[in-house]
Structure formats: structure tokens, C-alpha cells
C-alpha atoms as a PDB file:
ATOM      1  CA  UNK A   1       0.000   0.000   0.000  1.00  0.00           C
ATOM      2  CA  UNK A   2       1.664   3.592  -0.889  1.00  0.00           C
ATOM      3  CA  UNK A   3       1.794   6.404   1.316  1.00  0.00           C
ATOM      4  CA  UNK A   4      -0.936   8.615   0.095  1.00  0.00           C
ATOM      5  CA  UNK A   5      -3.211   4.914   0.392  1.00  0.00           C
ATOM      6  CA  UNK A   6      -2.435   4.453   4.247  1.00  0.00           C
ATOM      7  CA  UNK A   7      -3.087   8.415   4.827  1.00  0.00           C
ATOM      8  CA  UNK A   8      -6.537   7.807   3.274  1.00  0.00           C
ATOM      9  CA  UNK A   9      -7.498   4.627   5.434  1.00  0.00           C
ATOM     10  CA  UNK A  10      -6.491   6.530   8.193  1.00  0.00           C
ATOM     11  CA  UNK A  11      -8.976   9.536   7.554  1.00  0.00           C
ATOM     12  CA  UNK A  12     -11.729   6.590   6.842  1.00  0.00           C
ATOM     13  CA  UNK A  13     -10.905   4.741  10.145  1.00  0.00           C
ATOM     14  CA  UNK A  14     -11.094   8.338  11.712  1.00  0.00           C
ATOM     15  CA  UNK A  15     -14.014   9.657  10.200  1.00  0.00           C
ATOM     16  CA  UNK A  16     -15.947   6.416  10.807  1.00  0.00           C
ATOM     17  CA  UNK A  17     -14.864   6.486  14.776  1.00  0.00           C
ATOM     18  CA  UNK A  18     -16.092   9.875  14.787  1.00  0.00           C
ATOM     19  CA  UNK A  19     -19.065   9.469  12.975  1.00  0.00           C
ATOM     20  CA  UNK A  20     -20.243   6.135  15.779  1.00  0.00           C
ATOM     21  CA  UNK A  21     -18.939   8.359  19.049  1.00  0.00           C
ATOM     22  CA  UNK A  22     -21.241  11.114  17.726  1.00  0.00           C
ATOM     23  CA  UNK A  23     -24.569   8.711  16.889  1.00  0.00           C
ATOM     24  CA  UNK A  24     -23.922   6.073  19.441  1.00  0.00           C
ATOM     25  CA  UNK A  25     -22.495   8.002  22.860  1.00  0.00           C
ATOM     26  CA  UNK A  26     -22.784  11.927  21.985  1.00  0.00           C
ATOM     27  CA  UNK A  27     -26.281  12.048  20.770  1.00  0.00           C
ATOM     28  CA  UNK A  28     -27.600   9.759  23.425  1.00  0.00           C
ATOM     29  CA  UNK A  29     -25.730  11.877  26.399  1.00  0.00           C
ATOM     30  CA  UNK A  30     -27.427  15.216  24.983  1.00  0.00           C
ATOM     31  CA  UNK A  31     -30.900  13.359  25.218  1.00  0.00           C
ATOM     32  CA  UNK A  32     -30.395  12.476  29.076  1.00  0.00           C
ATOM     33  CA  UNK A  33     -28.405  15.704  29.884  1.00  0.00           C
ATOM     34  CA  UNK A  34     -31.193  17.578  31.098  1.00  0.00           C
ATOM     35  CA  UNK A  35     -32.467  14.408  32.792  1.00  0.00           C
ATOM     36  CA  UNK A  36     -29.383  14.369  34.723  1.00  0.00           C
ATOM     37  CA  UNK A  37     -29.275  17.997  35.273  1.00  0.00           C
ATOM     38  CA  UNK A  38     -32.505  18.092  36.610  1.00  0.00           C
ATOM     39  CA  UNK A  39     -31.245  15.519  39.425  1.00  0.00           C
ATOM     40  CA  UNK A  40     -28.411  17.286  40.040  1.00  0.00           C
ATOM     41  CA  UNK A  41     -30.825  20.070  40.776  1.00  0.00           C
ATOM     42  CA  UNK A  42     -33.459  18.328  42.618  1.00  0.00           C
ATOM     43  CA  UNK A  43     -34.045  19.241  46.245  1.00  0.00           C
ATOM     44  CA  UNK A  44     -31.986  16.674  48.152  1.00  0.00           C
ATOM     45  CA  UNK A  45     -32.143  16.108  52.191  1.00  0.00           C
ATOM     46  CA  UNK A  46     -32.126  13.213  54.795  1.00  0.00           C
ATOM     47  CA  UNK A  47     -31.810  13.611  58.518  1.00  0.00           C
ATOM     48  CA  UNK A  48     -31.542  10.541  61.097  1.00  0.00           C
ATOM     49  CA  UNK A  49     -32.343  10.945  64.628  1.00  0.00           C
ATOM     50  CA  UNK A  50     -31.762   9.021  67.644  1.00  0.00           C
ATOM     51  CA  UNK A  51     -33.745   9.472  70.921  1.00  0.00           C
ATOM     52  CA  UNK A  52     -32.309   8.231  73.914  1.00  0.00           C
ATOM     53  CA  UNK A  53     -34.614   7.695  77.849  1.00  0.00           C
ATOM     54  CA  UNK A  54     -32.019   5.913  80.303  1.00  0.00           C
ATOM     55  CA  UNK A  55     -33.706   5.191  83.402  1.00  0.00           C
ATOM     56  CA  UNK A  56     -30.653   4.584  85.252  1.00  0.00           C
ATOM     57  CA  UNK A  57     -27.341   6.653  85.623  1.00  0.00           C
ATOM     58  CA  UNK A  58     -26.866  10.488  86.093  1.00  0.00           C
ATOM     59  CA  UNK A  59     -28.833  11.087  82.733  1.00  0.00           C
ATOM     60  CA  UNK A  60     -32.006  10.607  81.927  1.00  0.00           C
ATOM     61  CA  UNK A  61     -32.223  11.804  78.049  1.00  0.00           C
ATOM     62  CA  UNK A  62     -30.117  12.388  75.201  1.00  0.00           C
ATOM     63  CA  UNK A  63     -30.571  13.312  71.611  1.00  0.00           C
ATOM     64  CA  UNK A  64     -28.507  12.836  68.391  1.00  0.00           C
ATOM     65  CA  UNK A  65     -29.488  14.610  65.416  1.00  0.00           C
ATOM     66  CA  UNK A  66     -27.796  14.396  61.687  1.00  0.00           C
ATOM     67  CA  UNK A  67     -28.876  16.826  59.117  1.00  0.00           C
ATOM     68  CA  UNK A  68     -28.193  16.843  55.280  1.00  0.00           C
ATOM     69  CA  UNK A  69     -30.177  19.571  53.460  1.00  0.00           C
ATOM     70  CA  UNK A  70     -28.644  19.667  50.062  1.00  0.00           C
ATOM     71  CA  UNK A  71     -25.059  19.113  51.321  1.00  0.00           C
ATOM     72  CA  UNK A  72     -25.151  21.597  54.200  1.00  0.00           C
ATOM     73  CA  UNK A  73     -24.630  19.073  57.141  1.00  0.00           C
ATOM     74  CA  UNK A  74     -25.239  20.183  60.686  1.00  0.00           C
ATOM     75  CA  UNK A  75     -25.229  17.894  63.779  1.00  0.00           C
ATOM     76  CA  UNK A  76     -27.678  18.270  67.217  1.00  0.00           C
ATOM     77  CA  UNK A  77     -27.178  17.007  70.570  1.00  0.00           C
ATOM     78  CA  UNK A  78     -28.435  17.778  73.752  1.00  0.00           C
ATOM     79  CA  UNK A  79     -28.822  15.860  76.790  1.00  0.00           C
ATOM     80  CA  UNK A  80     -30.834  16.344  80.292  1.00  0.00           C
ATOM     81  CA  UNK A  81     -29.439  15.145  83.719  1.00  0.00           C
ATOM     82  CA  UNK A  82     -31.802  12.706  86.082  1.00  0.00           C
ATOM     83  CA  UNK A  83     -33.615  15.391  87.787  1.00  0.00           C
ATOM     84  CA  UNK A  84     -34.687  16.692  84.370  1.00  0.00           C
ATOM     85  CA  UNK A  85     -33.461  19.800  85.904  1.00  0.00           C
ATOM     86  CA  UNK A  86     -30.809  20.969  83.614  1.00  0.00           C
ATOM     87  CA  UNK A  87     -30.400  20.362  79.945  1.00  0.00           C
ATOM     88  CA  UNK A  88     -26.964  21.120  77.647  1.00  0.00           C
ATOM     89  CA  UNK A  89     -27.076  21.238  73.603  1.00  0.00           C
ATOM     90  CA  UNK A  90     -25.465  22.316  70.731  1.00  0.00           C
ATOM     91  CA  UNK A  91     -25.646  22.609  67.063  1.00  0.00           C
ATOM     92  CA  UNK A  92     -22.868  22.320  64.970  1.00  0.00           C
ATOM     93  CA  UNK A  93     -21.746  22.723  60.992  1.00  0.00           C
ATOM     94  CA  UNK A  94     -19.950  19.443  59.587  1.00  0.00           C
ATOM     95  CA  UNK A  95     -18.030  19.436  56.599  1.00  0.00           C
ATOM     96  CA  UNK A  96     -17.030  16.367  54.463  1.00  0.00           C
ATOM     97  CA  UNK A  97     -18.104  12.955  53.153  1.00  0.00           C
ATOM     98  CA  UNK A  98     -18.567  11.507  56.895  1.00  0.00           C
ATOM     99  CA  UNK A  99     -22.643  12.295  57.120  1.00  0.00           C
ATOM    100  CA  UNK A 100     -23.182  10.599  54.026  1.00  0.00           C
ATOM    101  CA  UNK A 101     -21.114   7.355  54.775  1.00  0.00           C
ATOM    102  CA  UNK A 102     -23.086   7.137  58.154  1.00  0.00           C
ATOM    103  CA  UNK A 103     -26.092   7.438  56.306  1.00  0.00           C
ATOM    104  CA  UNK A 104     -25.041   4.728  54.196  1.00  0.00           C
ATOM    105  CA  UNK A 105     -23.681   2.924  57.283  1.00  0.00           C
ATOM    106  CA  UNK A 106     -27.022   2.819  58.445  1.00  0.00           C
ATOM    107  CA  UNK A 107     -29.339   2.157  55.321  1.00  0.00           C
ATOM    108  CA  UNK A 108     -26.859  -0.947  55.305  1.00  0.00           C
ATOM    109  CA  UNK A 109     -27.741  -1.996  59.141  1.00  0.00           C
ATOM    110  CA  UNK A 110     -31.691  -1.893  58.447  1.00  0.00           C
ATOM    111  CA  UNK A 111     -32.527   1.806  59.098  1.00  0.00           C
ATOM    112  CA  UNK A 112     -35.696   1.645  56.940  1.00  0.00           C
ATOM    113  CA  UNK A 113     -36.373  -2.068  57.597  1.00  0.00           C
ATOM    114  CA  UNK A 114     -36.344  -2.760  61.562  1.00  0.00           C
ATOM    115  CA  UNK A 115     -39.507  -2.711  63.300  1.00  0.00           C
ATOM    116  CA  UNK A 116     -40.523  -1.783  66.518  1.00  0.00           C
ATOM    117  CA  UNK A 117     -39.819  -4.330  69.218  1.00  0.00           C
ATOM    118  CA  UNK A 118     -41.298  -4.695  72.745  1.00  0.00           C
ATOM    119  CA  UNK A 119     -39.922  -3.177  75.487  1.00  0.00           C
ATOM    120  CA  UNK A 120     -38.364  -5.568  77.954  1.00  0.00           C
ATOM    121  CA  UNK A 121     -39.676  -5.911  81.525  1.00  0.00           C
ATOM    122  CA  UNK A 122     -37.148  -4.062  83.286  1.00  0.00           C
ATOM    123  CA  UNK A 123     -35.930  -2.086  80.564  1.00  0.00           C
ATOM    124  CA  UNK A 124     -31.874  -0.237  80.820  1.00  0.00           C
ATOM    125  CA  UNK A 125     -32.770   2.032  78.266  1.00  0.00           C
ATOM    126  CA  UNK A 126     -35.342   3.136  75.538  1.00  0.00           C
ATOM    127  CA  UNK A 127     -34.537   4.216  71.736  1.00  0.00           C
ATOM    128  CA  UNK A 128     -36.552   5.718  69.385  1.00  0.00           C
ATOM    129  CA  UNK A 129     -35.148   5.917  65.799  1.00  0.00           C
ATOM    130  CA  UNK A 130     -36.549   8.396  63.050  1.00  0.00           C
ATOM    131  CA  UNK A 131     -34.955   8.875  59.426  1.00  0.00           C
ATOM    132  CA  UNK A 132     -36.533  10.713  56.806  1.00  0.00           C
ATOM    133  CA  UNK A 133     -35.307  11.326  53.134  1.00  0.00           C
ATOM    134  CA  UNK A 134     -36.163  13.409  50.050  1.00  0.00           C
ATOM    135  CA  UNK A 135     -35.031  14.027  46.401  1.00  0.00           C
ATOM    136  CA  UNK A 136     -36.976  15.801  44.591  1.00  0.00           C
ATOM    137  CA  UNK A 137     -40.672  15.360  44.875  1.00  0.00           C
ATOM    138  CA  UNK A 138     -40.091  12.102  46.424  1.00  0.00           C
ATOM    139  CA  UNK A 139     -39.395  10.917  50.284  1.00  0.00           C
ATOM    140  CA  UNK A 140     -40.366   9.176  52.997  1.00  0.00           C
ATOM    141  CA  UNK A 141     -39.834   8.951  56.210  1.00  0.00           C
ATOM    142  CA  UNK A 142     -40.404   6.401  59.639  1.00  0.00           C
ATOM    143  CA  UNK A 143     -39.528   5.700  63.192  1.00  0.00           C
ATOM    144  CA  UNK A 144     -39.243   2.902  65.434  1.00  0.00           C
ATOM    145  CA  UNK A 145     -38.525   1.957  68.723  1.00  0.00           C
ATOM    146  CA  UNK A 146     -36.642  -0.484  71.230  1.00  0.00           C
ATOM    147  CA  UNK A 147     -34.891  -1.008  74.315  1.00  0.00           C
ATOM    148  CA  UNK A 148     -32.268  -2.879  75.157  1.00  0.00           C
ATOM    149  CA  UNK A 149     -30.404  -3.187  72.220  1.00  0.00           C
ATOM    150  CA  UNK A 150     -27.254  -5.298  73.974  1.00  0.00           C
ATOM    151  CA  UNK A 151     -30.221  -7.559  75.146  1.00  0.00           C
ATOM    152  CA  UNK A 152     -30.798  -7.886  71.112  1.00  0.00           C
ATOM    153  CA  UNK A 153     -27.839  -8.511  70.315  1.00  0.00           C
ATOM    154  CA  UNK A 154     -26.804 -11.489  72.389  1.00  0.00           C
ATOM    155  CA  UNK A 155     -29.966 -12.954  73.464  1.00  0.00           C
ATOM    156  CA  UNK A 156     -30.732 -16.938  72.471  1.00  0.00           C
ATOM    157  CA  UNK A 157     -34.500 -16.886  72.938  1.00  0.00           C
ATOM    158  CA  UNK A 158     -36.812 -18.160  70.013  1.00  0.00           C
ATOM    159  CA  UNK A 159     -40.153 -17.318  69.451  1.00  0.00           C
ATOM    160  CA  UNK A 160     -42.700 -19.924  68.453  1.00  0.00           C
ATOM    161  CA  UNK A 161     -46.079 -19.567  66.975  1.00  0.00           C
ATOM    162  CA  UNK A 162     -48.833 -21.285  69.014  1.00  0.00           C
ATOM    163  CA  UNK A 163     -51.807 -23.076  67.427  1.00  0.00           C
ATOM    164  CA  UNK A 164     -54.670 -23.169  70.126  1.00  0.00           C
ATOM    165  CA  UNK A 165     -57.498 -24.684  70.485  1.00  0.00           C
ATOM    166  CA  UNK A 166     -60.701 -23.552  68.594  1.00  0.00           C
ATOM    167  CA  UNK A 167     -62.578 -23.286  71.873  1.00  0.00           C
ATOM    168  CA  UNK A 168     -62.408 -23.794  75.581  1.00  0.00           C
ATOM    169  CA  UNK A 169     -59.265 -23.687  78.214  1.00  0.00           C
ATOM    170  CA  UNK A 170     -55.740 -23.724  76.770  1.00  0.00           C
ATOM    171  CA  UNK A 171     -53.748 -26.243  78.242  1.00  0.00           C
ATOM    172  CA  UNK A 172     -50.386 -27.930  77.795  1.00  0.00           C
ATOM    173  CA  UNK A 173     -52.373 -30.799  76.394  1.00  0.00           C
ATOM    174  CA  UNK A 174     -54.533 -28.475  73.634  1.00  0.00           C
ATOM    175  CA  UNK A 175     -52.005 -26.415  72.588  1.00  0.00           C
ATOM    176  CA  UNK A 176     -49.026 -27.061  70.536  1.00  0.00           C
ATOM    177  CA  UNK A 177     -46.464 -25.284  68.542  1.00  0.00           C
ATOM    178  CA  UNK A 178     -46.219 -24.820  65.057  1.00  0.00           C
ATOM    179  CA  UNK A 179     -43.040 -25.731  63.758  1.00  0.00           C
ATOM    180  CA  UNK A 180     -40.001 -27.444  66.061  1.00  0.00           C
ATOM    181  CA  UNK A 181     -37.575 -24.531  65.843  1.00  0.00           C
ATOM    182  CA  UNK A 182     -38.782 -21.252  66.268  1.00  0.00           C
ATOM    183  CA  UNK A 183     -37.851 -18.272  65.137  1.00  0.00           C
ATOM    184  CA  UNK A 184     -34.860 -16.563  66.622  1.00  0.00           C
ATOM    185  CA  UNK A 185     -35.029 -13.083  68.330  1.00  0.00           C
ATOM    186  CA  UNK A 186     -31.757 -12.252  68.202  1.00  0.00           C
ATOM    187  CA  UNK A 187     -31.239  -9.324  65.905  1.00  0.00           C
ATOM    188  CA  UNK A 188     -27.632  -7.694  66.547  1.00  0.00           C
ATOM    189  CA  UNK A 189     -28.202  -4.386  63.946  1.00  0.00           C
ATOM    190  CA  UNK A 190     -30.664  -2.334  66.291  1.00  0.00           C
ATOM    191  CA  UNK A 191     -26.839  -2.331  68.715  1.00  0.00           C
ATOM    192  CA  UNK A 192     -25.252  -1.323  65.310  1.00  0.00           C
ATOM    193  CA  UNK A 193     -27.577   1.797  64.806  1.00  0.00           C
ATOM    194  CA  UNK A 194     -27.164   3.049  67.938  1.00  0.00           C
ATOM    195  CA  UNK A 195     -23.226   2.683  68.171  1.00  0.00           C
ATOM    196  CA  UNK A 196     -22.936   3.954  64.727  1.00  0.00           C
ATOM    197  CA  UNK A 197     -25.005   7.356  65.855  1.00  0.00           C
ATOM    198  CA  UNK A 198     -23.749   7.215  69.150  1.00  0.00           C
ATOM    199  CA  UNK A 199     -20.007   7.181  67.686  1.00  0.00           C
ATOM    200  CA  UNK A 200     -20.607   9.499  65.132  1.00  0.00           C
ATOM    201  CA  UNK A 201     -18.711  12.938  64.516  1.00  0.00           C
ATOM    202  CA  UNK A 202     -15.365  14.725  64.688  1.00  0.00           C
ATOM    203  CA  UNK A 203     -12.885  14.206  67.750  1.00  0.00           C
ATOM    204  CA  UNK A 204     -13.759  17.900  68.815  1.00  0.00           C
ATOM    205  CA  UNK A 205     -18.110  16.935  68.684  1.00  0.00           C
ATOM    206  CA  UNK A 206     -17.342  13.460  70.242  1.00  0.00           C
ATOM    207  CA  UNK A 207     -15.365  15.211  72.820  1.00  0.00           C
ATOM    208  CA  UNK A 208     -18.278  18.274  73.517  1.00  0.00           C
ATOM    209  CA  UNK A 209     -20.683  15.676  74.208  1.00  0.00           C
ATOM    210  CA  UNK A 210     -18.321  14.004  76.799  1.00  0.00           C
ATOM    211  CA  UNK A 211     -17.859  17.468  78.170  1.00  0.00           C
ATOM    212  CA  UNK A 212     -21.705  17.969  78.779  1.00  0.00           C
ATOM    213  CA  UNK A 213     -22.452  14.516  80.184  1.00  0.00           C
ATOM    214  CA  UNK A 214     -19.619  14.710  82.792  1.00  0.00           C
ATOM    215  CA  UNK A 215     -20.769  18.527  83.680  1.00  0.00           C
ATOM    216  CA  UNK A 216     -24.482  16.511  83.784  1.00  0.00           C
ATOM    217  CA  UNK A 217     -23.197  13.683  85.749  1.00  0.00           C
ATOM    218  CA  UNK A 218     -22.197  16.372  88.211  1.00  0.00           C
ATOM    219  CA  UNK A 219     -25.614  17.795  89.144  1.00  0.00           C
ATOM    220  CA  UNK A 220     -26.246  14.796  90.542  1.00  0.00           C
ATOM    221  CA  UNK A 221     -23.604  15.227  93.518  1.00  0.00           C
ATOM    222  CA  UNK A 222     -25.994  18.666  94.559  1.00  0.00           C
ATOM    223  CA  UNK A 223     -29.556  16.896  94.253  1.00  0.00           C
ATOM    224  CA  UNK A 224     -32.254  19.609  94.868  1.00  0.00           C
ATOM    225  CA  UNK A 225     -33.711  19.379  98.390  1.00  0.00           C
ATOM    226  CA  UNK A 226     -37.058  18.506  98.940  1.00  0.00           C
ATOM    227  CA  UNK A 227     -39.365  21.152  98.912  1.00  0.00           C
END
């Protein structure tokens, strides 16, 4: 093949690969473009939320809150010491990709699956967990609530369906069980959640809300005399 030959098959390979870039990837990325744009520019916020009732220890309520309202992430807490006396807070500005890994962290652990679960005789402590998301002109948003998660977490016990009797006293002779197994109770990602939230923040947040349970914790050494 000469040298002006090659040149040519060169400017027909070229052409050609410009030609199928143009139909097959250019003119199909101009047709979602504004699709894309318009989720780019769609309202976007989630917030998670963790309330915490301990009913023993110097404190008797805390509350985490995470905030993302179209990348402007700010972070709650407050908490109130036993006597319900004295509450401490703050609200603070985070910057980076953290919030949106947690959030992640958590759609990952069940955050919009769990369910309630029932509160334990003698509960330690009480959680309530909302979350809430948008984009666009879409969201939703739930809650649920638990106590005990540690109890969760570790517990053996099995829960079996009962088929009674159609009518009259239940007894161990009338009633049986359906199934030989049960189903098991244990369920270890309501303890993730709340570590997760719990753990959540810069060095300088984590430390604040050390600061304002310890300054909490105090109050209790100067109870309020009876009236």
C-alpha cells in the first residue's frame, strides 16, 4: 500500500470512529443531559435521629441529630441530667463525606427495615429511631422503637407460633407449637444503629458531648432538696 493509500485509510478509520462516538455516545448523552441535570438540581435532604430515655445513671435523656439539606450538614445534641433539671445542647456545621457514609452505614444496618420491638420488663434504656429522606418530589420517612439493644444482640430466645385450640381452656395438652424450631429473636443491627449514631462525629463533637455529660453527671452530687 503507498503512502498517500495508508493516509486515506487513516482519515476513513477516523471519520468512521467519529461518525459512531457522535450517533452512538454523543447524541444519546445530549438526550439524558437535562435528565441528569434536573437531578443534580433536585431538592436533596435526609436527617436521622436518635432518641435516647435511660432510666438509670446520672442522665435521663439524650438526643442525636444528623442533618443533610442539600449538602449543608449540621449535627444536634443535647442531653438532660436525672432530675430533668438541667439540659446542655449544641448545634454544629460538619463538613465532608462523613454524614453521608453514616447514612449509608445505616441504610446498610436496616434503618428503613427494623420494626418496633417490645420493650423488655425491666428495661436499661429506651430508643426511638426516626430517618426521613427526600429528592426531589419524592421521600419518605419512619420511626421505630426499642430497648435494650445489647439484650438484642446477644440474646438466644426463640419465638414460636402457638396453634390453640378452637374453643375452651388452653392447656399444655390443647395447645401445641407450630413448627419445632422457632424463630430466633436475636437481631444484633438495632446495637449497630445506635453505636454507629452514638459514635458518630469529629474528635472535637465526640469530645463536647463528653464534656456535657460529665458537667451533667455532676448535678447529681448537689440533688435539689425537697421542697
Amino acid at each position: 500500500m503507498t503512502e498517500i493509500g495508508r493516509a486515506a485509510l487513516v482519515l476513513v478509520v477516523s471519520a468512521a470512529a467519529i461518525v459512531i462516538t457522535f450517533v452512538y455516545f454523543f447524541i444519546p448523552f445530549m438526550r439524558e443531559q437535562p435528565h441528569v441535570q434536573d437531578v443534580l438540581n433536585a431538592n436533596s435532604t435526609w436527617g436521622v435521629a436518635m432518641q435516647v430515655y435511660e432510666l438509670t445513671g446520672p442522665l435521663s435523656a439524650e438526643t442525636y441529630r444528623v442533618t443533610n439539606d442539600n449538602g449543608k450538614v449540621t449535627m444536634f445534641y443535647s442531653a438532660t441530667n436525672r432530675a430533668a433539671t438541667e439540659t446542655k445542647e449544641f448545634n454544629v456545621p460538619l463538613f465532608g463525606p462523613n454524614a453521608t457514609f453514616l447514612f449509608e452505614e445505616l441504610r446498610n444496618d436496616g434503618i428503613w427495615e427494623l420494626d418496633d420491638r417490645a420493650m423488655l420488663p425491666h428495661p436499661i434504656d429506651e430508643y426511638i429511631i426516626e430517618v426521613d429522606q427526600t429528592l426531589g418530589d419524592e421521600g419518605g420517612t419512619r420511626s421505630f422503637g426499642f430497648s435494650d439493644p445489647r439484650y438484642w444482640a446477644n440474646t438466644n430466645v426463640h419465638e414460636y407460633e402457638l396453634k390453640l385450640p378452637p374453643k375452651g381452656p388452653i392447656t399444655g395438652i390443647n395447645a401445641a407449637t407450630l413448627g419445632v424450631v422457632g424463630r430466633q429473636l436475636r437481631e444484633p443491627r438495632y446495637l449497630e444503629i445506635v453505636e454507629a449514631i452514638r459514635g458518630f462525629g469529629p474528635q472535637n463533637v465526640i469530645a463536647a458531648e463528653s464534656k456535657i455529660r460529665s458537667e451533667l453527671a455532676a448535678t447529681a452530687l448537689h440533688p435539689i432538696p425537697p421542697r
